[in-house]
PDB file of N, CA and C in Angstrom:
ATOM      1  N   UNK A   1      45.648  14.828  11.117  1.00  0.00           N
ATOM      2  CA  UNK A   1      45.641  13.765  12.104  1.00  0.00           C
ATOM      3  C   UNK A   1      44.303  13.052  12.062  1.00  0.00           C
ATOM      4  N   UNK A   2      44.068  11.358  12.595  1.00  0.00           N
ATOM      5  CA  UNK A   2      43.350  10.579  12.755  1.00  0.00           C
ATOM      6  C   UNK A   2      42.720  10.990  14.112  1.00  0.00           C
ATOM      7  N   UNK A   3      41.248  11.050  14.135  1.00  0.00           N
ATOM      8  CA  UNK A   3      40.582  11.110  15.291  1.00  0.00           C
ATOM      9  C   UNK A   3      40.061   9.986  15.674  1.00  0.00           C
ATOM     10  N   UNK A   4      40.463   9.855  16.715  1.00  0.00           N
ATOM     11  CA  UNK A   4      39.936   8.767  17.404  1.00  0.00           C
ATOM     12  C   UNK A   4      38.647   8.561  18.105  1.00  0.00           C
ATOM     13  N   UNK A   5      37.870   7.471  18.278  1.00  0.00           N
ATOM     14  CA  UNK A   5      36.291   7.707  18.548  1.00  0.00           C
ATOM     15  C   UNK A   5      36.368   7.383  19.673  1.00  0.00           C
ATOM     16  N   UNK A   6      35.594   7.790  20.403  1.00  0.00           N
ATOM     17  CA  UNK A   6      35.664   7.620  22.252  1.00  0.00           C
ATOM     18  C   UNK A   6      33.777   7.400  22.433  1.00  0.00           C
ATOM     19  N   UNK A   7      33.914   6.983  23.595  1.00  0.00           N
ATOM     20  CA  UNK A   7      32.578   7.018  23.843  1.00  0.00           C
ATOM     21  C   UNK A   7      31.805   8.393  24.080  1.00  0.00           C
ATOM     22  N   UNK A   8      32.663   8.919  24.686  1.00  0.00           N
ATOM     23  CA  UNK A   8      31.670  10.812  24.569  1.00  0.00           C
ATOM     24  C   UNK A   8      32.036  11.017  23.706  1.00  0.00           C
ATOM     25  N   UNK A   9      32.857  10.977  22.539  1.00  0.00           N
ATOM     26  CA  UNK A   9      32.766  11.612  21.065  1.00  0.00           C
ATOM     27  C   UNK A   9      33.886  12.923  21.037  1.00  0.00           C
ATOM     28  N   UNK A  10      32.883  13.853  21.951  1.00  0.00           N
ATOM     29  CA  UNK A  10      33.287  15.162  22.389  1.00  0.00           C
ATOM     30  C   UNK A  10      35.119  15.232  23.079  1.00  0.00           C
ATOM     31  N   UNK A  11      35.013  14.638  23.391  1.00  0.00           N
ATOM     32  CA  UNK A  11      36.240  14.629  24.729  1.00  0.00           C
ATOM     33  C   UNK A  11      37.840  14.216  23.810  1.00  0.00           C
ATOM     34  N   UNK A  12      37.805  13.596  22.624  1.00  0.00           N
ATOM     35  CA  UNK A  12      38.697  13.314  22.304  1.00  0.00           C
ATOM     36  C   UNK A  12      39.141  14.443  21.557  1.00  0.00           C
ATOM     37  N   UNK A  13      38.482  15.342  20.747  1.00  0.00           N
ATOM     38  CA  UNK A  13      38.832  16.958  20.114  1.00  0.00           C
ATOM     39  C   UNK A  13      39.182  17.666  21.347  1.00  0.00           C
ATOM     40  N   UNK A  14      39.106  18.043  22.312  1.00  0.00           N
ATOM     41  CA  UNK A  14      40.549  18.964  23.520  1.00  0.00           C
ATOM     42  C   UNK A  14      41.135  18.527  23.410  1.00  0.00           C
ATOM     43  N   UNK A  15      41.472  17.313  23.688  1.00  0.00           N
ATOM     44  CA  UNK A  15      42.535  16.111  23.879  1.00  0.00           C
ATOM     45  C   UNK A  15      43.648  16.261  22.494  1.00  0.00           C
ATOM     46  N   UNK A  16      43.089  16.199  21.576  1.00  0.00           N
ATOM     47  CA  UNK A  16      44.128  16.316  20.160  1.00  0.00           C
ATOM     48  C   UNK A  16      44.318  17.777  20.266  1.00  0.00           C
ATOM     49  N   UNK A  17      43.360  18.798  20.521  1.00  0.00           N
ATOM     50  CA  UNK A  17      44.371  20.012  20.545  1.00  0.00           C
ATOM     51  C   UNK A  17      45.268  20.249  21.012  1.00  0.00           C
ATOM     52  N   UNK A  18      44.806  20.145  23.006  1.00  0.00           N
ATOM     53  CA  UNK A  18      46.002  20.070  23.773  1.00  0.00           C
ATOM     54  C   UNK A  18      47.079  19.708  22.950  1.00  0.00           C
ATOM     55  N   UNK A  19      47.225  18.108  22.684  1.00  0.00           N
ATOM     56  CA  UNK A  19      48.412  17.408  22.296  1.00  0.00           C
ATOM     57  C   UNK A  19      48.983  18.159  21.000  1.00  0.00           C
ATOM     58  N   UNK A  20      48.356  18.598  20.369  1.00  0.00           N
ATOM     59  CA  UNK A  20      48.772  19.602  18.959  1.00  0.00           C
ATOM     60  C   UNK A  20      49.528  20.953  19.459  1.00  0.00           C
ATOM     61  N   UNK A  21      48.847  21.681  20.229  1.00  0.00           N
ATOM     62  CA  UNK A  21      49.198  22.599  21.056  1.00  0.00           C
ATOM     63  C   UNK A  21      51.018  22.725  21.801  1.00  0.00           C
ATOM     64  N   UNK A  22      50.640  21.170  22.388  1.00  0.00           N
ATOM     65  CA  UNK A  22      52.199  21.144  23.615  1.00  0.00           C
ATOM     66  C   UNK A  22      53.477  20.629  22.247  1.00  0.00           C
ATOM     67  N   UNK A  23      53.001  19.552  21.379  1.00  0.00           N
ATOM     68  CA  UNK A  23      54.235  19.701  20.381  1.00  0.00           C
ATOM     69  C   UNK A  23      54.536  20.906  19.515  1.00  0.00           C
ATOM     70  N   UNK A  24      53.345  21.755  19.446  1.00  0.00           N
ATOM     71  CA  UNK A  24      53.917  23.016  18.409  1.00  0.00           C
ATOM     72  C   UNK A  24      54.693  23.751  19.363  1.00  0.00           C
ATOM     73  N   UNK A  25      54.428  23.749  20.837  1.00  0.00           N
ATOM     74  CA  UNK A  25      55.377  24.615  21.809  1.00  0.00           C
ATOM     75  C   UNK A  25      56.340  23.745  21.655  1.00  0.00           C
ATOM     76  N   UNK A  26      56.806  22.736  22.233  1.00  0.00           N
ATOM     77  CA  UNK A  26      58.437  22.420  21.657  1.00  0.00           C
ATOM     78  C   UNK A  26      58.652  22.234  20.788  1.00  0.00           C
ATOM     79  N   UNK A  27      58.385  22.102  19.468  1.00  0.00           N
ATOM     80  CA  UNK A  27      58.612  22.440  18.176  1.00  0.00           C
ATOM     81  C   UNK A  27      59.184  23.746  18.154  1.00  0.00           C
ATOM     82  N   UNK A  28      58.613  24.906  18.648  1.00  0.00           N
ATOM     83  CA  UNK A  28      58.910  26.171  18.709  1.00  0.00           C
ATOM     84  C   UNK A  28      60.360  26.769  19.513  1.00  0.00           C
ATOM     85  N   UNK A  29      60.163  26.024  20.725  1.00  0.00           N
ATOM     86  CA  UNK A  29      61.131  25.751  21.859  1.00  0.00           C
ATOM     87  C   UNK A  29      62.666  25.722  20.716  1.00  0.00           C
ATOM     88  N   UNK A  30      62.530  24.325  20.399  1.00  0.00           N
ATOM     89  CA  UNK A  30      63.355  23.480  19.826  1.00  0.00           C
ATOM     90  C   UNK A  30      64.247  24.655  18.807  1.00  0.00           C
ATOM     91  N   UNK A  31      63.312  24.799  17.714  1.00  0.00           N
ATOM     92  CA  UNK A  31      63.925  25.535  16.856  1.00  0.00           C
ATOM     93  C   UNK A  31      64.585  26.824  17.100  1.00  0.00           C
ATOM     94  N   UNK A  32      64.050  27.753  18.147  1.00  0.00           N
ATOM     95  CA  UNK A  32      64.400  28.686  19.158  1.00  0.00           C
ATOM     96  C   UNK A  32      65.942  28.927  19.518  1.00  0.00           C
ATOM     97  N   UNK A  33      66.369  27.208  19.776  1.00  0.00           N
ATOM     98  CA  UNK A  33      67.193  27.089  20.571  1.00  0.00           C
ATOM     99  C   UNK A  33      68.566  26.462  19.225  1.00  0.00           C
ATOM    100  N   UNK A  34      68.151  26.358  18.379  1.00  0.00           N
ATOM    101  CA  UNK A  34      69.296  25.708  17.076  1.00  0.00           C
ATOM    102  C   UNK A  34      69.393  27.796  16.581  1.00  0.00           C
ATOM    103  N   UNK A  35      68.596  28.613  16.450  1.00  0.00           N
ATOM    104  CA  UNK A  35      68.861  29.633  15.463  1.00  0.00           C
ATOM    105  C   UNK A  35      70.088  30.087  16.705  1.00  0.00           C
ATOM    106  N   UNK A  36      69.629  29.722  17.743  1.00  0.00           N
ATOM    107  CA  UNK A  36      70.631  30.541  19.096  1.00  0.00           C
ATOM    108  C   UNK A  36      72.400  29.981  18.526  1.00  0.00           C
ATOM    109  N   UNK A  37      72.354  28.685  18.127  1.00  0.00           N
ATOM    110  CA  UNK A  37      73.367  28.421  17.678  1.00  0.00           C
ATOM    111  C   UNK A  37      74.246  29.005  17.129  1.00  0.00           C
ATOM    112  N   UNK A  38      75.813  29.085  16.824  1.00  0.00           N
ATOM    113  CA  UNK A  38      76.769  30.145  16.138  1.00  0.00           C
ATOM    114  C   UNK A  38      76.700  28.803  14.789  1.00  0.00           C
ATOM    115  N   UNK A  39      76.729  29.879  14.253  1.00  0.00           N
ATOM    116  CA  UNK A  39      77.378  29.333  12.894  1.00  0.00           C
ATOM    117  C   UNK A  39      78.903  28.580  12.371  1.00  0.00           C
ATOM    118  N   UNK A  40      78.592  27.390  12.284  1.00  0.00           N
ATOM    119  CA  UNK A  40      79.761  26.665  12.153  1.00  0.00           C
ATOM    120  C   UNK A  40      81.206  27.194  11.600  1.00  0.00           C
ATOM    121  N   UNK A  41      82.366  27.429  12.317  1.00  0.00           N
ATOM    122  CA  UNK A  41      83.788  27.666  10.907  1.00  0.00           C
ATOM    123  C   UNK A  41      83.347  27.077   9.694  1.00  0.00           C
ATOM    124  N   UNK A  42      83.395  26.323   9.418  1.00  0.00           N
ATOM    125  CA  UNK A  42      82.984  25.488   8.211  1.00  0.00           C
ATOM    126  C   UNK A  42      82.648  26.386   7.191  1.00  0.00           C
ATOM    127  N   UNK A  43      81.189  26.548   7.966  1.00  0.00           N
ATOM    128  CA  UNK A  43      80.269  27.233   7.059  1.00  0.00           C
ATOM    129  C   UNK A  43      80.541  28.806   6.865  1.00  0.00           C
ATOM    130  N   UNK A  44      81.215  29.633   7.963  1.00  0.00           N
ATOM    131  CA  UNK A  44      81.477  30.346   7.875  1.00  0.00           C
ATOM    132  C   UNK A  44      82.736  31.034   6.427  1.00  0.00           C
ATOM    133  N   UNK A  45      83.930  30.080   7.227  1.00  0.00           N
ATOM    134  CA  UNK A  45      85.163  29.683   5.528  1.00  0.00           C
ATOM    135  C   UNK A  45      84.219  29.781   4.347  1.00  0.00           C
ATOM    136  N   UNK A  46      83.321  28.907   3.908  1.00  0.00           N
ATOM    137  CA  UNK A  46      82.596  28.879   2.883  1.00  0.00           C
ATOM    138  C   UNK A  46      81.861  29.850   2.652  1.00  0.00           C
ATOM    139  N   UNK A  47      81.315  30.570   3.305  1.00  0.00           N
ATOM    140  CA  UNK A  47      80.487  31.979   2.725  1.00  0.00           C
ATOM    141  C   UNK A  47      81.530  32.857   2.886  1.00  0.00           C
ATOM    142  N   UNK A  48      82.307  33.103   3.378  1.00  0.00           N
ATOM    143  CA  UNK A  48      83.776  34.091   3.014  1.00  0.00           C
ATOM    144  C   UNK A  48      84.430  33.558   1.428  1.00  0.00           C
ATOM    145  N   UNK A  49      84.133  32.688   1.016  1.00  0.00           N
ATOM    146  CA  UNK A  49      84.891  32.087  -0.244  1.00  0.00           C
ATOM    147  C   UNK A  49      84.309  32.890  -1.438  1.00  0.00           C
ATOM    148  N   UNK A  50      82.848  32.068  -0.927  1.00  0.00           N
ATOM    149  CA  UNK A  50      81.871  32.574  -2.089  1.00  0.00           C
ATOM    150  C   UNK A  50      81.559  34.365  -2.383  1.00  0.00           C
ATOM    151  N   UNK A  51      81.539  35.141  -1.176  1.00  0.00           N
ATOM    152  CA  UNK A  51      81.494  36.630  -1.674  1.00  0.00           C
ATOM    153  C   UNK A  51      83.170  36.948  -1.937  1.00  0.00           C
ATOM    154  N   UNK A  52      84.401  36.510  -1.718  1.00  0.00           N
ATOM    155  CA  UNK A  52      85.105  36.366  -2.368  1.00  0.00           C
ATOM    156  C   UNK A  52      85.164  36.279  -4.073  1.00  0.00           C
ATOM    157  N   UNK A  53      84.664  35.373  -4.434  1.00  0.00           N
ATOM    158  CA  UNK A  53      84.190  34.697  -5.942  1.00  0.00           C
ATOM    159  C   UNK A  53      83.530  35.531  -6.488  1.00  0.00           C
ATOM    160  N   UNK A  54      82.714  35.821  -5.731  1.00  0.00           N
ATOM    161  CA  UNK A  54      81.579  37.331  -6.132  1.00  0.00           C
ATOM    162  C   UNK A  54      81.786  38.534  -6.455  1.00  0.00           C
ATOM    163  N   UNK A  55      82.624  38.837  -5.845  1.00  0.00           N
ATOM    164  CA  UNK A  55      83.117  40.467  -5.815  1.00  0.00           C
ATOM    165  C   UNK A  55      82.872  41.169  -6.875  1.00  0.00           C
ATOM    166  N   UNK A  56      82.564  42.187  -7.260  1.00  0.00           N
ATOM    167  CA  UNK A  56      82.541  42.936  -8.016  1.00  0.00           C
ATOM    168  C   UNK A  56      83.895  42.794  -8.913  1.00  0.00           C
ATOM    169  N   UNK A  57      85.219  42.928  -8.486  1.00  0.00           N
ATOM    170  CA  UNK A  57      86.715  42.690  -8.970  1.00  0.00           C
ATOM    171  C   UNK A  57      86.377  41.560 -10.061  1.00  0.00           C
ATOM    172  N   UNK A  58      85.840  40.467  -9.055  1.00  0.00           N
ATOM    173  CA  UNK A  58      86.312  39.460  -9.819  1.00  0.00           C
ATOM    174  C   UNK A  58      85.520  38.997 -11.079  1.00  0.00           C
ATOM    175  N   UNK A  59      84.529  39.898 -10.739  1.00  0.00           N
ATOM    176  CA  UNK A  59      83.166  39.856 -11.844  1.00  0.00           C
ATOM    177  C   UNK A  59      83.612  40.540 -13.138  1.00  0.00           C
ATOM    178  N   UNK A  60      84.161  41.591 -12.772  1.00  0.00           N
ATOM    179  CA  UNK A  60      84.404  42.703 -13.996  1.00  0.00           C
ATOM    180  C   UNK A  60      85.897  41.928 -14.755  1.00  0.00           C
ATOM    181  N   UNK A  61      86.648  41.297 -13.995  1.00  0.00           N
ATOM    182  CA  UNK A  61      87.878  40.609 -14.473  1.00  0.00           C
ATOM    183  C   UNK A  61      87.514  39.705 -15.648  1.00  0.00           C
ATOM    184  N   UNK A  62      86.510  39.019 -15.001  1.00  0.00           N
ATOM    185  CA  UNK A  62      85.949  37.459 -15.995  1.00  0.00           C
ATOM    186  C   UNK A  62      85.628  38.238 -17.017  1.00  0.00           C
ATOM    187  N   UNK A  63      84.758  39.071 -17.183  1.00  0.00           N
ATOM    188  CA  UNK A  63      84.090  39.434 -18.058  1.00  0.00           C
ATOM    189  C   UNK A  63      85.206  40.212 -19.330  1.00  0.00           C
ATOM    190  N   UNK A  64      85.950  40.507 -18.662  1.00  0.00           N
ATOM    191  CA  UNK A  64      87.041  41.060 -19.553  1.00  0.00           C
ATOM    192  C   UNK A  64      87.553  40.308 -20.061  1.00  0.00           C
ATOM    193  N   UNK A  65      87.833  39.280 -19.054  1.00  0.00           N
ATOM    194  CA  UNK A  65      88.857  38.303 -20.243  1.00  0.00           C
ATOM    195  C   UNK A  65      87.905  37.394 -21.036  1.00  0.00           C
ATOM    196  N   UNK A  66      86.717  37.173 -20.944  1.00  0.00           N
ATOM    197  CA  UNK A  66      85.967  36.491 -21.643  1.00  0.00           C
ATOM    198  C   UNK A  66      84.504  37.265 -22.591  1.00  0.00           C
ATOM    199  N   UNK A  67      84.718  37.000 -23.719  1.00  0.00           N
ATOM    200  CA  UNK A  67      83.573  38.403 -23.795  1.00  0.00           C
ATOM    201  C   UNK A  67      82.463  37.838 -24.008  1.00  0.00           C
ATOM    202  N   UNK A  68      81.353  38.481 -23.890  1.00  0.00           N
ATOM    203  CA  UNK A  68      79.876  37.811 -23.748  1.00  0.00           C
ATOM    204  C   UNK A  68      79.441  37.374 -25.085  1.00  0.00           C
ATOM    205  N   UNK A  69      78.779  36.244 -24.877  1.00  0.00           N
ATOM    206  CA  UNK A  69      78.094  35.907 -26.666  1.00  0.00           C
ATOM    207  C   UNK A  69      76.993  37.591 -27.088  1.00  0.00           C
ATOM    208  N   UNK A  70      77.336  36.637 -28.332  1.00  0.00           N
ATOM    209  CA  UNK A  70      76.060  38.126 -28.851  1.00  0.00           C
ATOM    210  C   UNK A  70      74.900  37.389 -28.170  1.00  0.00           C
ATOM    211  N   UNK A  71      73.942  38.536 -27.830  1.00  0.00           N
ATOM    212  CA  UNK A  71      72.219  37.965 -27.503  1.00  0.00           C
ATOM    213  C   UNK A  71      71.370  37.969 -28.816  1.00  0.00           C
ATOM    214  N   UNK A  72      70.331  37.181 -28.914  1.00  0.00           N
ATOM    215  CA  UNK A  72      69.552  37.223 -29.804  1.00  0.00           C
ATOM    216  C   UNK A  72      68.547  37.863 -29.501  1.00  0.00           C
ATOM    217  N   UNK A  73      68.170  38.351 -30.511  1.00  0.00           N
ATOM    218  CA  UNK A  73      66.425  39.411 -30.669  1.00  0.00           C
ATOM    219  C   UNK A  73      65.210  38.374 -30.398  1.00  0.00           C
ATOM    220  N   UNK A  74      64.286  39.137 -30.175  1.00  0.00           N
ATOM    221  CA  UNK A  74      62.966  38.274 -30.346  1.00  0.00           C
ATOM    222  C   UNK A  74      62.770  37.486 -31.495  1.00  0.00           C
ATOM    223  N   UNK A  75      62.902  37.821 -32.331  1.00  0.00           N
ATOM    224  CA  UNK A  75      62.772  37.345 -34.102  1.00  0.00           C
ATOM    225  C   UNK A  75      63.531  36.026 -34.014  1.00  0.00           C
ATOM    226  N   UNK A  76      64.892  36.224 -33.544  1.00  0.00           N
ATOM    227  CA  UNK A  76      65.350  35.345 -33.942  1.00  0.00           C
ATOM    228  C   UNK A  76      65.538  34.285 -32.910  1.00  0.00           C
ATOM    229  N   UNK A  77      65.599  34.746 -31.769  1.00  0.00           N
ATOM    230  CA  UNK A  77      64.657  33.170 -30.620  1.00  0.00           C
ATOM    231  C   UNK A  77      63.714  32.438 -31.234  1.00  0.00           C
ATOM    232  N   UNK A  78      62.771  32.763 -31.520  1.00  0.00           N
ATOM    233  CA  UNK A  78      61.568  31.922 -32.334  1.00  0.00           C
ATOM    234  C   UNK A  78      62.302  30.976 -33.341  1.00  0.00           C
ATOM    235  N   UNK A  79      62.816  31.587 -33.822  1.00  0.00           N
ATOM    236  CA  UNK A  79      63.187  30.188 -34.820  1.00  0.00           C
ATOM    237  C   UNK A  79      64.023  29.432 -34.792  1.00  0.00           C
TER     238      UNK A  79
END
Protein backbone atom coordinates (compact mmCIF):
# COMPACT_ATOMS: atom_id res chain seq x y z
CA UNK A 1 0.00 0.00 0.00
CA UNK A 2 0.62 3.86 -0.76
CA UNK A 3 1.28 5.99 2.31
CA UNK A 4 -0.05 8.91 2.49
CA UNK A 5 1.77 12.13 3.91
CA UNK A 6 -0.04 14.02 6.61
CA UNK A 7 1.19 16.78 8.42
CA UNK A 8 2.29 14.77 11.66
CA UNK A 9 3.79 12.18 9.38
CA UNK A 10 3.39 9.81 12.36
CA UNK A 11 -0.40 9.53 12.55
CA UNK A 12 -1.08 8.19 9.17
CA UNK A 13 0.99 4.55 9.95
CA UNK A 14 -1.94 3.50 12.93
CA UNK A 15 -4.32 4.67 10.65
CA UNK A 16 -3.20 2.17 7.67
CA UNK A 17 -2.78 -0.54 10.19
CA UNK A 18 -5.98 -0.18 11.84
CA UNK A 19 -7.51 -0.11 8.27
CA UNK A 20 -5.24 -3.26 7.26
CA UNK A 21 -6.17 -4.87 10.45
CA UNK A 22 -10.34 -4.40 10.19
CA UNK A 23 -10.23 -5.74 6.33
CA UNK A 24 -8.03 -8.80 7.21
CA UNK A 25 -10.85 -9.41 10.02
CA UNK A 26 -13.58 -9.52 7.42
CA UNK A 27 -11.57 -11.02 4.99
CA UNK A 28 -11.28 -13.72 7.62
CA UNK A 29 -14.98 -13.36 8.70
CA UNK A 30 -15.94 -13.71 5.07
CA UNK A 31 -14.09 -16.72 4.14
CA UNK A 32 -15.14 -18.38 7.55
CA UNK A 33 -18.49 -18.16 6.49
CA UNK A 34 -18.26 -19.68 2.47
CA UNK A 35 -16.05 -22.99 4.02
CA UNK A 36 -19.41 -23.17 6.44
CA UNK A 37 -21.09 -23.66 3.14
CA UNK A 38 -22.34 -27.40 1.96
CA UNK A 39 -21.00 -28.43 -0.99
CA UNK A 40 -22.96 -28.05 -4.05
CA UNK A 41 -25.02 -31.48 -5.71
CA UNK A 42 -23.26 -30.52 -8.65
CA UNK A 43 -20.10 -30.79 -7.35
CA UNK A 44 -20.81 -33.41 -5.25
CA UNK A 45 -22.32 -35.87 -8.60
CA UNK A 46 -18.94 -34.94 -9.99
CA UNK A 47 -16.54 -36.14 -7.36
CA UNK A 48 -18.73 -39.37 -7.01
CA UNK A 49 -18.03 -39.81 -10.91
CA UNK A 50 -14.51 -39.26 -10.77
CA UNK A 51 -13.55 -41.88 -7.77
CA UNK A 52 -15.93 -43.93 -9.71
CA UNK A 53 -13.43 -43.63 -12.88
CA UNK A 54 -10.73 -44.23 -10.40
CA UNK A 55 -11.38 -47.25 -8.74
CA UNK A 56 -9.04 -49.64 -8.46
CA UNK A 57 -11.67 -52.11 -10.78
CA UNK A 58 -11.58 -49.85 -13.26
CA UNK A 59 -7.87 -49.24 -13.26
CA UNK A 60 -6.84 -52.88 -13.36
CA UNK A 61 -9.66 -53.41 -16.27
CA UNK A 62 -7.98 -50.65 -18.62
CA UNK A 63 -4.86 -51.92 -18.10
CA UNK A 64 -5.82 -55.32 -19.15
CA UNK A 65 -7.40 -54.55 -22.03
CA UNK A 66 -4.76 -52.21 -23.10
CA UNK A 67 -1.20 -53.17 -22.49
CA UNK A 68 1.44 -50.71 -21.50
CA UNK A 69 4.14 -49.50 -24.06
CA UNK A 70 7.53 -50.91 -23.41
CA UNK A 71 9.58 -48.16 -21.21
CA UNK A 72 12.84 -47.08 -22.29
CA UNK A 73 16.23 -47.34 -20.36
CA UNK A 74 18.40 -44.49 -19.62
CA UNK A 75 20.63 -45.21 -22.70
CA UNK A 76 18.13 -45.07 -24.79
CA UNK A 77 16.12 -41.76 -23.66
CA UNK A 78 19.23 -39.84 -24.51
CA UNK A 79 19.13 -40.44 -27.89
Amino acid sequence: MTKKKSDSGAAAMPMEREMQAMIGHRLRARYAEILAEPIPDKFLSLLEQLDTAESPDTNSRRKASKPDAPTLGREEQRR
